[in-house]
C-alpha atoms as a PDB file:
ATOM      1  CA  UNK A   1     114.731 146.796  57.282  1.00  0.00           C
ATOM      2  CA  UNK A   2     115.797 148.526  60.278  1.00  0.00           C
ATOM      3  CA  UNK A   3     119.060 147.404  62.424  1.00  0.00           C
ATOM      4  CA  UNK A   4     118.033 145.205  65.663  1.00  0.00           C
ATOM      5  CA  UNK A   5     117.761 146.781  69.217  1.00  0.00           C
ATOM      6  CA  UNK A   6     119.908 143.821  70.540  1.00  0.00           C
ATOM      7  CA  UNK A   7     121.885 141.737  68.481  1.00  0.00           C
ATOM      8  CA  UNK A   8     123.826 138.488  70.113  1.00  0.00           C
ATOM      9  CA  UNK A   9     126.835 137.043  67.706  1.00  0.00           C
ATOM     10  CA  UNK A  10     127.961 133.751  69.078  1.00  0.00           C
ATOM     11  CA  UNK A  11     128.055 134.359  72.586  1.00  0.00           C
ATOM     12  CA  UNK A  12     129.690 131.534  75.118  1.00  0.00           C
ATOM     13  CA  UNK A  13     129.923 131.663  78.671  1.00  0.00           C
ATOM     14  CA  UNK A  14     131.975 128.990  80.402  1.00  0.00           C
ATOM     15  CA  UNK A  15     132.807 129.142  83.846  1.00  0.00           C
ATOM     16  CA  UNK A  16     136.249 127.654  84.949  1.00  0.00           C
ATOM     17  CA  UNK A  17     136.513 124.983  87.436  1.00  0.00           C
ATOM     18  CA  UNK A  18     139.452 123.867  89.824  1.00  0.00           C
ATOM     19  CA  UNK A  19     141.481 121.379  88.285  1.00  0.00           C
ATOM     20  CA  UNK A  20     141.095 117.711  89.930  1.00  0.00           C
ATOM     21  CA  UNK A  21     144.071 116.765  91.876  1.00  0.00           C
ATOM     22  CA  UNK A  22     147.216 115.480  89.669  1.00  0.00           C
ATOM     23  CA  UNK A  23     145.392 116.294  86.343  1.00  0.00           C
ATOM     24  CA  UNK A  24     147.052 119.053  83.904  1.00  0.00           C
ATOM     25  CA  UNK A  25     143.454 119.401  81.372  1.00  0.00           C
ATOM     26  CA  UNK A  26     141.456 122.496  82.752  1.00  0.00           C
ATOM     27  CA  UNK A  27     137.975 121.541  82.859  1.00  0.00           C
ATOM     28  CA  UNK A  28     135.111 124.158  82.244  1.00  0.00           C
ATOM     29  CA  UNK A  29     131.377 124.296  82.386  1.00  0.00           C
ATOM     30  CA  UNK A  30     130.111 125.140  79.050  1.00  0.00           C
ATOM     31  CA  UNK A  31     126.602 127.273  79.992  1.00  0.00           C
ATOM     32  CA  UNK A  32     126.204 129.184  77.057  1.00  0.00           C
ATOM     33  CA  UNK A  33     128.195 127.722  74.004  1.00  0.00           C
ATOM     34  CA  UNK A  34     128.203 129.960  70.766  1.00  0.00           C
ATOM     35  CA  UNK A  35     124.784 131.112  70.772  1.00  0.00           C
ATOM     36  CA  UNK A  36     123.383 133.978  68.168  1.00  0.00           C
ATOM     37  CA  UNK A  37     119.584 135.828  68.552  1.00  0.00           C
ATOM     38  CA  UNK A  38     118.252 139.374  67.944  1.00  0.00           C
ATOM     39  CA  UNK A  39     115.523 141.572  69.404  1.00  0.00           C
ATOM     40  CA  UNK A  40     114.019 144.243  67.502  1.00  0.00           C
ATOM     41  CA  UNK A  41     112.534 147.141  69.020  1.00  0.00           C
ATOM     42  CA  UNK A  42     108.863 146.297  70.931  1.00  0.00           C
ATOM     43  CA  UNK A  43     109.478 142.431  70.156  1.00  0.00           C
ATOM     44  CA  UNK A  44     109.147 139.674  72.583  1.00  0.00           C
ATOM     45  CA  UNK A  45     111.722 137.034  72.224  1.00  0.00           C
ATOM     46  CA  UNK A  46     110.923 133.706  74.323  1.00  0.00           C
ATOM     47  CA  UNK A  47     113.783 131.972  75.305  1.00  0.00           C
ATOM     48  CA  UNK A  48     112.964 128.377  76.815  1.00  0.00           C
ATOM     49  CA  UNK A  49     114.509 125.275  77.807  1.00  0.00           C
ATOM     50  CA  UNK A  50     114.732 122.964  80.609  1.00  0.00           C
ATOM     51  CA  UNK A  51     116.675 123.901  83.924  1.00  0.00           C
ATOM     52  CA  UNK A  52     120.272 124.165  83.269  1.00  0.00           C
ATOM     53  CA  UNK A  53     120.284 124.533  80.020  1.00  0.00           C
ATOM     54  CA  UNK A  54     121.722 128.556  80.051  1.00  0.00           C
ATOM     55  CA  UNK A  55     118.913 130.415  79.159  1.00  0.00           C
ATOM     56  CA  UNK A  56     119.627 132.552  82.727  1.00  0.00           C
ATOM     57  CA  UNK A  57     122.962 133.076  81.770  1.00  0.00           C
ATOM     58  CA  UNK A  58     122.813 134.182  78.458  1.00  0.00           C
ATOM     59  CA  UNK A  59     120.275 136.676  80.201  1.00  0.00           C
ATOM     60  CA  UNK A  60     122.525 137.597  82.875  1.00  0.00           C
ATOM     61  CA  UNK A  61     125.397 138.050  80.074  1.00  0.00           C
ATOM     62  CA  UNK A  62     123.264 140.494  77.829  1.00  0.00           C
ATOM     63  CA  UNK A  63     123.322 142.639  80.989  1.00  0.00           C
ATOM     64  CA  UNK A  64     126.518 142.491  81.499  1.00  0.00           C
ATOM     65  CA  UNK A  65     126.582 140.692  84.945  1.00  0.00           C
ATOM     66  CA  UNK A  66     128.245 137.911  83.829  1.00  0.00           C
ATOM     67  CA  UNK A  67     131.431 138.192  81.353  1.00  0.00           C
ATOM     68  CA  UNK A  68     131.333 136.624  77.956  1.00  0.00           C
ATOM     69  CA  UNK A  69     134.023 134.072  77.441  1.00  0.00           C
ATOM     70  CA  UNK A  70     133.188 134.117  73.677  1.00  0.00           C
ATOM     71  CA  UNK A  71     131.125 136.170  70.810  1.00  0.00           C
ATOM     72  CA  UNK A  72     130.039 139.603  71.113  1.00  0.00           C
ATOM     73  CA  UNK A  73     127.022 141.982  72.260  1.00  0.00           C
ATOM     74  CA  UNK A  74     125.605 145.010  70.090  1.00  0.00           C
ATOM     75  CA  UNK A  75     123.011 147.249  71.516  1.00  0.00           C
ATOM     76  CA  UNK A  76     121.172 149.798  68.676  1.00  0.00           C
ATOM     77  CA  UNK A  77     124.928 148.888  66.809  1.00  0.00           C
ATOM     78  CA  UNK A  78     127.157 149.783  69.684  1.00  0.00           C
ATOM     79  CA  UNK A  79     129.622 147.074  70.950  1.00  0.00           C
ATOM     80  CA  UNK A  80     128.726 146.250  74.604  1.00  0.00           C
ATOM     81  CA  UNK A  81     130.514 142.877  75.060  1.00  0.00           C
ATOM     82  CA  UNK A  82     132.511 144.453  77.916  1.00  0.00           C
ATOM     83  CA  UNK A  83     130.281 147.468  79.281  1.00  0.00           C
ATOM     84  CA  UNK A  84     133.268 147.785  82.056  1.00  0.00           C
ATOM     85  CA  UNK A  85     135.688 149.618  79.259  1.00  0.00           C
ATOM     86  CA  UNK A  86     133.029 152.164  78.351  1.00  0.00           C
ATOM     87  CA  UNK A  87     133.530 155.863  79.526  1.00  0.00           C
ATOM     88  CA  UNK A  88     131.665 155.644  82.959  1.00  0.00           C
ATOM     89  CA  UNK A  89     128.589 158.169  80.959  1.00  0.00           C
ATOM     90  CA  UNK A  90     128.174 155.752  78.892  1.00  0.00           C
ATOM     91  CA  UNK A  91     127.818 152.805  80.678  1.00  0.00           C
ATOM     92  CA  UNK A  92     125.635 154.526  82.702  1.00  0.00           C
ATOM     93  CA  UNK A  93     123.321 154.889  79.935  1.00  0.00           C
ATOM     94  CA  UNK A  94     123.408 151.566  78.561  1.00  0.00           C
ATOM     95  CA  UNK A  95     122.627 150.320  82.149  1.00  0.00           C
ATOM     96  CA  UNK A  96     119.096 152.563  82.293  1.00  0.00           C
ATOM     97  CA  UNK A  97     118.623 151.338  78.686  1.00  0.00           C
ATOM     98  CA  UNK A  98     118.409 147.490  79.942  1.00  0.00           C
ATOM     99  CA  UNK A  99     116.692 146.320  82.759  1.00  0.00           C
ATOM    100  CA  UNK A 100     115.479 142.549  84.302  1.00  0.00           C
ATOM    101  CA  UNK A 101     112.582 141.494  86.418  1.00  0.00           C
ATOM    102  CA  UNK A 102     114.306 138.855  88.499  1.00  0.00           C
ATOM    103  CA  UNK A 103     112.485 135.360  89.046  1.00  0.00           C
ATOM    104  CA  UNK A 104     112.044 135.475  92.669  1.00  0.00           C
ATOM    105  CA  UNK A 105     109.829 138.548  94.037  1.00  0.00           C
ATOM    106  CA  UNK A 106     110.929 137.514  97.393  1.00  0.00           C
ATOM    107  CA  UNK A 107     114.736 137.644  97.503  1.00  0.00           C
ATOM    108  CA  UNK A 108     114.876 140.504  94.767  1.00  0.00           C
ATOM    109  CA  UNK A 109     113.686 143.399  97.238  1.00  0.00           C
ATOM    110  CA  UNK A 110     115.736 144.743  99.490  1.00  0.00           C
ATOM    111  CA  UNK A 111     114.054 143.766 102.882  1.00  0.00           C
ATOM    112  CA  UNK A 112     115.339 147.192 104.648  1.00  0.00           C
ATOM    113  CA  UNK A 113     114.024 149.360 102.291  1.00  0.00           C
ATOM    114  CA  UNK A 114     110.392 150.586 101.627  1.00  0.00           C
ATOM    115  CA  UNK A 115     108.632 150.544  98.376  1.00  0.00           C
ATOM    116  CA  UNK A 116     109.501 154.134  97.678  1.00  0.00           C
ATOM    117  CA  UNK A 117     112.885 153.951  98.594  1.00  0.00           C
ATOM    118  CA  UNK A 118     113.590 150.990  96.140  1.00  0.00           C
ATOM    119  CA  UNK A 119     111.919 153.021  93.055  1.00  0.00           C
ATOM    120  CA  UNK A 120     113.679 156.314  93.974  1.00  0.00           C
ATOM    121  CA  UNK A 121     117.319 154.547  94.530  1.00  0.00           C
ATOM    122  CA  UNK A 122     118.034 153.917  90.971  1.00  0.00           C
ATOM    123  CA  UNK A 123     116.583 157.351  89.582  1.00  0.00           C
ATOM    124  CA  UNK A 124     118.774 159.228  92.025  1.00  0.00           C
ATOM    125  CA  UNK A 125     121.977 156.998  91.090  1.00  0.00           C
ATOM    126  CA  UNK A 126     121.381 158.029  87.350  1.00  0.00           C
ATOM    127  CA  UNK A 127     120.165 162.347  88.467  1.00  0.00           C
ATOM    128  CA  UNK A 128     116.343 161.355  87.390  1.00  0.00           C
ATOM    129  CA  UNK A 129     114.986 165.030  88.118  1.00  0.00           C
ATOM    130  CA  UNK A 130     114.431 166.357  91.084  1.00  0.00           C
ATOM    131  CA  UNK A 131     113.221 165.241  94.586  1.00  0.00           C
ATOM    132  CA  UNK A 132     109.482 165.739  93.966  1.00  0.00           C
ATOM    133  CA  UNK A 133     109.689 165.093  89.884  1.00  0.00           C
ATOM    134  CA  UNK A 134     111.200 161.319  91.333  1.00  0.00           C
ATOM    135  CA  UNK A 135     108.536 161.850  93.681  1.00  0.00           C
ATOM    136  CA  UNK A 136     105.628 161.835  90.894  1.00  0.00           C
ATOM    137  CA  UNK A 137     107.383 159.676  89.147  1.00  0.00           C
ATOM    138  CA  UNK A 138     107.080 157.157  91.553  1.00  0.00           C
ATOM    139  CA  UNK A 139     103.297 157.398  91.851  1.00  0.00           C
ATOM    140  CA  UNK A 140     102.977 157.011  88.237  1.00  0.00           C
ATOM    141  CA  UNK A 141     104.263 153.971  88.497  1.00  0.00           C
ATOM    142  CA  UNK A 142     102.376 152.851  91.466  1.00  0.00           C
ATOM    143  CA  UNK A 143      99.573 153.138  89.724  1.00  0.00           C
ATOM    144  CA  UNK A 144     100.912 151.535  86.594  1.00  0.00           C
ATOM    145  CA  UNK A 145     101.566 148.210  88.268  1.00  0.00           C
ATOM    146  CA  UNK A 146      98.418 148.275  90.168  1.00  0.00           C
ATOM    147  CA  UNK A 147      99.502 149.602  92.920  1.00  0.00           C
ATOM    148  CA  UNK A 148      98.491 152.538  95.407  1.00  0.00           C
ATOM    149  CA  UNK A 149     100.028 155.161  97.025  1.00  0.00           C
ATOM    150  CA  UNK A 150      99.668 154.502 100.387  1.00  0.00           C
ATOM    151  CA  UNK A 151     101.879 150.852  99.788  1.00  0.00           C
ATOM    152  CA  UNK A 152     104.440 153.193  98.950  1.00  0.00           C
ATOM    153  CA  UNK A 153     105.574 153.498 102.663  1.00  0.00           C
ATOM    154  CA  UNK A 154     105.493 149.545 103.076  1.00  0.00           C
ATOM    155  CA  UNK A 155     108.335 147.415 103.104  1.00  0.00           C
ATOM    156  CA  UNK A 156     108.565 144.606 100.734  1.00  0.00           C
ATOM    157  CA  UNK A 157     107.969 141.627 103.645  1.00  0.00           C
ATOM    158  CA  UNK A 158     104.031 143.139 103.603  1.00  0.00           C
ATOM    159  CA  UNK A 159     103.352 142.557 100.416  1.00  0.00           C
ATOM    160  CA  UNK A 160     102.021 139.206  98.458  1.00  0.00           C
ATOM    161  CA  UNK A 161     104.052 137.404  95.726  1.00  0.00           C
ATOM    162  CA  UNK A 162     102.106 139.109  92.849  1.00  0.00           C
ATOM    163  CA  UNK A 163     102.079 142.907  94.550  1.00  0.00           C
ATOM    164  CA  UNK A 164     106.112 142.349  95.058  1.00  0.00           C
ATOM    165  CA  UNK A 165     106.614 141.323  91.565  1.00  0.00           C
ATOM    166  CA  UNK A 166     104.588 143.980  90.164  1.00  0.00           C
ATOM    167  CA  UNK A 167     107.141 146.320  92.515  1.00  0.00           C
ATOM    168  CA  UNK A 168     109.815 144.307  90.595  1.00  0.00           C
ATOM    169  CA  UNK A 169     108.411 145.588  86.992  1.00  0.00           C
ATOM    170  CA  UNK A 170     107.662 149.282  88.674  1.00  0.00           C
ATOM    171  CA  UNK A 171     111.266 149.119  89.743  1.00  0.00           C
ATOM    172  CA  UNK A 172     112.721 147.898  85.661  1.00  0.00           C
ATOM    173  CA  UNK A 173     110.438 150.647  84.349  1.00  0.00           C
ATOM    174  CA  UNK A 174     111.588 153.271  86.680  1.00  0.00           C
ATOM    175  CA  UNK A 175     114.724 154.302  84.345  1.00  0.00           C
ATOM    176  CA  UNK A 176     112.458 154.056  80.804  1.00  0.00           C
ATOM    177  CA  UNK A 177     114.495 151.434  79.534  1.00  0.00           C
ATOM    178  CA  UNK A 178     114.034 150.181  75.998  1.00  0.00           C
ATOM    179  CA  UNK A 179     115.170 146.195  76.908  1.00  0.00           C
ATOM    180  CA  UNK A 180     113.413 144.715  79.691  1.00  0.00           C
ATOM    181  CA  UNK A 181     115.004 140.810  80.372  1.00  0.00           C
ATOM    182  CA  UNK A 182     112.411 138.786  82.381  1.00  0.00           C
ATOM    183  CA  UNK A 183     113.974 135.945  83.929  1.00  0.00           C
ATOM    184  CA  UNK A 184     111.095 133.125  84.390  1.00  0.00           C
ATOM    185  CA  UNK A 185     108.913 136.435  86.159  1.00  0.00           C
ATOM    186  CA  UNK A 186     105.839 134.260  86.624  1.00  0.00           C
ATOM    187  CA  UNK A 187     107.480 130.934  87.667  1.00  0.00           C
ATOM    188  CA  UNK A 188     107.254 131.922  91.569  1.00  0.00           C
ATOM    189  CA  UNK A 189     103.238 132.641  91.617  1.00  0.00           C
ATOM    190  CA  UNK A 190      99.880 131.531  91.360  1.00  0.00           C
ATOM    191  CA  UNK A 191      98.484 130.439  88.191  1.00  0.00           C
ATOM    192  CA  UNK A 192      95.671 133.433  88.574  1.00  0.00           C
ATOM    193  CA  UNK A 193      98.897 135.978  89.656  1.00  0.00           C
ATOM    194  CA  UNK A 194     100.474 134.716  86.284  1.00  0.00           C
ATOM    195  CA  UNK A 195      98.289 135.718  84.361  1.00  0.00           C
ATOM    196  CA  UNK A 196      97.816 139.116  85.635  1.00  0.00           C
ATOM    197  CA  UNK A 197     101.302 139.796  85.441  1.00  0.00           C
ATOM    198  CA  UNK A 198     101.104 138.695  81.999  1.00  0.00           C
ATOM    199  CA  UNK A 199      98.621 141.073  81.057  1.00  0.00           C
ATOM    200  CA  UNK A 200     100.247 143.943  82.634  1.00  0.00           C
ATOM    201  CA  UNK A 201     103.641 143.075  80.999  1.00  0.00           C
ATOM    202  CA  UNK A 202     101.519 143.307  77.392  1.00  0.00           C
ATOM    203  CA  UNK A 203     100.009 146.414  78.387  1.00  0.00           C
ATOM    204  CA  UNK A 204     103.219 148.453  79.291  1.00  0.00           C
ATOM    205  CA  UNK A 205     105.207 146.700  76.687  1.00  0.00           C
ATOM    206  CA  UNK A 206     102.271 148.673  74.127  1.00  0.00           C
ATOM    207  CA  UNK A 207     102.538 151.685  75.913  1.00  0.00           C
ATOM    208  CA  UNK A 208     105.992 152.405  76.570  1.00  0.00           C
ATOM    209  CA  UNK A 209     107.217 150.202  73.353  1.00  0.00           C
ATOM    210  CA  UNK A 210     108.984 147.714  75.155  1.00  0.00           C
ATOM    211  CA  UNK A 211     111.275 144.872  73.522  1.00  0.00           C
ATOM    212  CA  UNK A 212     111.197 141.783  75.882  1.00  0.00           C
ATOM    213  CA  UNK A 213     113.264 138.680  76.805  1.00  0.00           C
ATOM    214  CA  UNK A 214     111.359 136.457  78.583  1.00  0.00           C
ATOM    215  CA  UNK A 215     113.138 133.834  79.657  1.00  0.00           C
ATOM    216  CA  UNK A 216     110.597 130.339  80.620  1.00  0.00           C
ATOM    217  CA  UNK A 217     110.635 126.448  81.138  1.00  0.00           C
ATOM    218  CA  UNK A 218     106.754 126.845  80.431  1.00  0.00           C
ATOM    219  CA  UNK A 219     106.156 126.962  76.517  1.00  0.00           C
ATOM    220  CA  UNK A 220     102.570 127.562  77.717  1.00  0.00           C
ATOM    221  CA  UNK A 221     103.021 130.946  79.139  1.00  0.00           C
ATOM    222  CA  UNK A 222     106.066 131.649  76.532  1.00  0.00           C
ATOM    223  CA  UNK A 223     102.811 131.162  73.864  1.00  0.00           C
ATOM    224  CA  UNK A 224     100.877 134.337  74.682  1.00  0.00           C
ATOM    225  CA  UNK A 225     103.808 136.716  75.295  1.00  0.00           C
ATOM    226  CA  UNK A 226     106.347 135.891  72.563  1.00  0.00           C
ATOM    227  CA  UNK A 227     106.538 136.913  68.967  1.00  0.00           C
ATOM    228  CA  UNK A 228     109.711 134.695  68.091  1.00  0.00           C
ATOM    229  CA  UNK A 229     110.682 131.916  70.094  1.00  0.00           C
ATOM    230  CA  UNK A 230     114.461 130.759  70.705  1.00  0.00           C
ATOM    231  CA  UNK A 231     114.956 126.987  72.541  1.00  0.00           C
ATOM    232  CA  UNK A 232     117.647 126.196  74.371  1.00  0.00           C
ATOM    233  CA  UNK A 233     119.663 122.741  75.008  1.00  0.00           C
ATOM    234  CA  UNK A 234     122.665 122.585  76.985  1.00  0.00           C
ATOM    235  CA  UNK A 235     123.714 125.834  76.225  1.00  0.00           C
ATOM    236  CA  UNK A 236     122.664 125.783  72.288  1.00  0.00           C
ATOM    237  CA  UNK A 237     119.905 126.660  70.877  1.00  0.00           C
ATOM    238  CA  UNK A 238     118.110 123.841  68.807  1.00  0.00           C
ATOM    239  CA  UNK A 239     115.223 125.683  67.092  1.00  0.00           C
ATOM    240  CA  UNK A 240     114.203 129.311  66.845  1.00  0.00           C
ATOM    241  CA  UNK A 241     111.385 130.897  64.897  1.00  0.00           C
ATOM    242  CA  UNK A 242     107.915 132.768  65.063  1.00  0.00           C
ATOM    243  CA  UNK A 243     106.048 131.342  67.851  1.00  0.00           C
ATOM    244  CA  UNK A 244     102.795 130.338  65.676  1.00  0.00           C
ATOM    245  CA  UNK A 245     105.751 128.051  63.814  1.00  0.00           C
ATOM    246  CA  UNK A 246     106.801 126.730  66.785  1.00  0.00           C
ATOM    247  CA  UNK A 247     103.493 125.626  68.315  1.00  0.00           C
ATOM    248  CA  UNK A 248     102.203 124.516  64.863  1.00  0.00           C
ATOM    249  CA  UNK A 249     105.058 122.840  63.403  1.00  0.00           C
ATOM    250  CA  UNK A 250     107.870 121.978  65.530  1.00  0.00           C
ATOM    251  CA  UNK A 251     110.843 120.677  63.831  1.00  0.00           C
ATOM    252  CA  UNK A 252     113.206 119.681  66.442  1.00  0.00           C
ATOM    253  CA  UNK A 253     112.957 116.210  68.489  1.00  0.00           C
ATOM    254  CA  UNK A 254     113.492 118.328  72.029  1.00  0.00           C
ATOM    255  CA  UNK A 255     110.741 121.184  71.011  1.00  0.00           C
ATOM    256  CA  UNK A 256     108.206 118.370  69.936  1.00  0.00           C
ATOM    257  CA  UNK A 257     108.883 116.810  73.163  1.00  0.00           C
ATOM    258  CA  UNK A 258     108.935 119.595  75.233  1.00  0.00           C
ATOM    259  CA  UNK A 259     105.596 120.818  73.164  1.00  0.00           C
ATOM    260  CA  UNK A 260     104.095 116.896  73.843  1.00  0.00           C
ATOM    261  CA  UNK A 261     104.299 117.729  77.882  1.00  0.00           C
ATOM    262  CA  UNK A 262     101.931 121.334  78.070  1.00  0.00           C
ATOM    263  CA  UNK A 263      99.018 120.278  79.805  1.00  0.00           C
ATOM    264  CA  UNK A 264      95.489 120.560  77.978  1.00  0.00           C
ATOM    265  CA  UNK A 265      92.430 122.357  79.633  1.00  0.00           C
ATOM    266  CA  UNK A 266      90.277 119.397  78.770  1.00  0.00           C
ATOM    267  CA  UNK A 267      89.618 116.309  80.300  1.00  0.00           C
ATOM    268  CA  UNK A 268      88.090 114.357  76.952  1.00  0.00           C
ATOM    269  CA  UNK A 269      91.479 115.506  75.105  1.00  0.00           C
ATOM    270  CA  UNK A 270      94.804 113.822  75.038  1.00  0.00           C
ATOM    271  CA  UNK A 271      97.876 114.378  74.210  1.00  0.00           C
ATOM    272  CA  UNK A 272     100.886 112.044  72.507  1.00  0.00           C
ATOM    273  CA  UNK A 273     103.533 112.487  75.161  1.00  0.00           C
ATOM    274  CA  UNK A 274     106.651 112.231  74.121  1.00  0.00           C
ATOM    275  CA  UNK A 275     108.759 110.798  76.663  1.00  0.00           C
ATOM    276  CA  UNK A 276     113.073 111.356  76.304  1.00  0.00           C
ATOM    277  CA  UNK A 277     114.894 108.746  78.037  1.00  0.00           C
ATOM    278  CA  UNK A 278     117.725 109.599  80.157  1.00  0.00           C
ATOM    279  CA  UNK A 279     119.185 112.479  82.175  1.00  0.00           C
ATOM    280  CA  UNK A 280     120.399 116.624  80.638  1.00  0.00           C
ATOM    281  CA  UNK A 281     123.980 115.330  79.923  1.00  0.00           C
ATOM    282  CA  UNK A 282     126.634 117.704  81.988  1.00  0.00           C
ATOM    283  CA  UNK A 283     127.827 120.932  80.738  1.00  0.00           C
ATOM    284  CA  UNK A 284     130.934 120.096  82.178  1.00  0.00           C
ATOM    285  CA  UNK A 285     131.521 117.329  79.701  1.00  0.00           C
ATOM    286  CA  UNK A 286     128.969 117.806  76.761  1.00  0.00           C
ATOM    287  CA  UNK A 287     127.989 115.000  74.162  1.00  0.00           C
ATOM    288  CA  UNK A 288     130.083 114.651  70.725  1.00  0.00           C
ATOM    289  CA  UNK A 289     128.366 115.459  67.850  1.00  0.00           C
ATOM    290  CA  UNK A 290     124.098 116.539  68.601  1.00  0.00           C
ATOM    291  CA  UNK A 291     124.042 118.099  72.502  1.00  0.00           C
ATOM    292  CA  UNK A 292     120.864 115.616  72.590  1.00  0.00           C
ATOM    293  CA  UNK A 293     121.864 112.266  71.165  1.00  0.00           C
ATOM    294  CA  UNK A 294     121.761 110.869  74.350  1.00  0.00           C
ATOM    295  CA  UNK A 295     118.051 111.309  74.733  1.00  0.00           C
ATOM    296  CA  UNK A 296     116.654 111.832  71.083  1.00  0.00           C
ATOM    297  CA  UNK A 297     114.149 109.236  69.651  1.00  0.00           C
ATOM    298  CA  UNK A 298     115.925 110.030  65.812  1.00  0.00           C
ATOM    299  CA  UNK A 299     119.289 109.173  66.528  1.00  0.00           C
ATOM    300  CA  UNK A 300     121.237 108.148  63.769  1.00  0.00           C
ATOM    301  CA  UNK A 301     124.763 107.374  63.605  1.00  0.00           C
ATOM    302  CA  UNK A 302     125.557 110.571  62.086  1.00  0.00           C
ATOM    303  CA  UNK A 303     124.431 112.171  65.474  1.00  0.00           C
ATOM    304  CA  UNK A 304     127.080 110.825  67.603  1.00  0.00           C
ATOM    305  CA  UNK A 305     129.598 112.220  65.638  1.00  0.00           C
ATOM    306  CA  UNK A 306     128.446 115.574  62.893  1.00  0.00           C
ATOM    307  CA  UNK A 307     127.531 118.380  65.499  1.00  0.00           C
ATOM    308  CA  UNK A 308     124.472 119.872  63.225  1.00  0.00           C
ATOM    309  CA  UNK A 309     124.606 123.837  62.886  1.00  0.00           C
ATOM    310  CA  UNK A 310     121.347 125.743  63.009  1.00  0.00           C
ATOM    311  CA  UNK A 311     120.005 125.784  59.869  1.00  0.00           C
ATOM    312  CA  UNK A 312     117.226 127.544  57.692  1.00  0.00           C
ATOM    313  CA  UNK A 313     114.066 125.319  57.286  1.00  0.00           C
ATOM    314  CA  UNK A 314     111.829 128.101  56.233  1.00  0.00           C
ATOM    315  CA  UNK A 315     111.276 131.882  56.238  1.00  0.00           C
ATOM    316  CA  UNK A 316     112.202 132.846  59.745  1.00  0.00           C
ATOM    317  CA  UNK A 317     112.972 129.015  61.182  1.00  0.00           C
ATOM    318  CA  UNK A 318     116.265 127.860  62.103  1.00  0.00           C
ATOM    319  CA  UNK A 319     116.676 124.164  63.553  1.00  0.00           C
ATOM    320  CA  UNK A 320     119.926 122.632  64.737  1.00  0.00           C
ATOM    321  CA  UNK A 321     118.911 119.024  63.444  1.00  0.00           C
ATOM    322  CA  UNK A 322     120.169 116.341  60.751  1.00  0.00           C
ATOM    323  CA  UNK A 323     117.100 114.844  60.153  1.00  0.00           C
ATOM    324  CA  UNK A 324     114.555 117.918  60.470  1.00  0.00           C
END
């Protein structure tokens, strides 16, 4: 079996906060804590969770744009934990290599610049070819997204929320990266604009062989993009496995609730909600033992105080539970 594109090895991210006034004990805010996943090459990985619960961040720390406190980063086997102490050829290379689709078309775009200028900026920073090669190369594009030529001239404030994030993906697939990281890049539109975007992030990801993180609160979007799913809970992921797994046979308390709550196109069906009690504890100051005691319906006394590791529970599924 062939070595992953990505591979993640207990990353952690906590972010430092000031200390209170007269106390000694740093306090931190544990977003990502000790987290492992892989991508293979042209495989979707879902990552979902509630808000808050770090799936961003360990997004935004793949990338390098924000440090790992913790773990480390390999990218086709090379060590990028800290792309900053790579010669600067290098790091240039990785950078092209991984791209994101940020979540909101609106404040992603630079407002000043036109649509061409925003796909030929990056090609020029890494000497894509020449003037008119960049040139074609941004009309291929254009018409890869959807888009014509003529909106290549526009600036992004006269464009809709589904044309700009299509510019979005034109502008990730502008360097022919191998990685693309989608952070929530259907949460912003229209149910009809999701679903075109959906279908044009299958199609290129066929074409050009793409590996994806998409990173969702909505399992029901997650469910027709993603070949392995990975959920998150206060900065830990609970379950991962193949998405038909996940959907058919959820194994973890917070999937089968989070499952319990997708809506179903039917008005005669119904659906056992599964209702947690409770708030998302702080990150700041984390439950002892299971992240989700607090809330779970199957708490046990050996929950409060035995933090559960993530498990095997069958080929391919993991679950961070005592009583799966």
């Amino acid at each position: 079996m062939s070595e992953p594109l990505l591979k993640v090895e207990n990353l952690k991210v906590h972010f430092p906060l000031d200390r209170e006034f007269l106390s000694l004990k740093k306090r931190y805010v544990y977003a990502v804590d000790d987290i492992s996943f892989s991508v293979n090459e042209g495989e979707t990985l879902g990552i979902v969770g509630e808000s808050g619960c770090g799936k961003t961040t360990a997004g935004l720390s793949v990338l390098n744009l924000v440090k790992p406190t913790g773990g480390q980063l390999f990218f086709r086997n090379q060590d990028i934990t800290d792309i900053s102490k790579l010669p600067k050829e290098e790091a240039l290379k990785l950078r092209k290599e991984m791209q994101i689709i940020f979540q909101d078309p609106y404040s992603s775009l630079n407002p000043r610049a036109s649509l061409k200028t925003i796909l030929d900026v990056p090609m020029k920073i890494h000497n894509m070819g020449s003037a008119k090669e960049r040139s074609e190369k941004i009309e291929y594009l254009l018409e890869k997204v959807g888009l014509r030529l003529e909106h290549a001239s526009r600036y992004p404030h006269e464009f809709s929320g589904g044309q700009r994030q299509r510019i979005g993906i034109a502008r990730a697939l502008s360097l022919n990266p191998s990685l693309i990281i989608g952070d929530e890049p259907v949460s912003a539109l229209d149910v009809s604009i999701q679903a075109q975007i959906i279908n044009l992030l299958l199609d290129l990801q066929e074409e050009f062989n793409l590996a994806y993180i998409i990173i969702a609160h909505d399992l029901a979007v997650v469910e027709h993009v993603a070949d392995r799913i990975a959920v998150m809970y206060l900065g830990k992921i609970v379950e991962q496995a193949d998405y038909k797994d996940i959907y058919t046979s959820p194994l973890h308390p917070y999937t089968q609730a989070l499952l319990s709550a997708i809506p179903i196109p039917d008005p005669h069906m119904k659906r056992n909600r599964i209702l947690l009690k409770g708030d998302v504890p702080s990150p700041i100051d984390p439950p002892k033992g299971c992240s989700f005691n607090t809330r779970c319906p199957k708490k046990k006394d050996v929950c409060e105080q035995v933090e559960p590791v993530l498990k095997k529970a069958g080929d391919g599924h993991y679950v961070s539970c005592h009583f799966a």
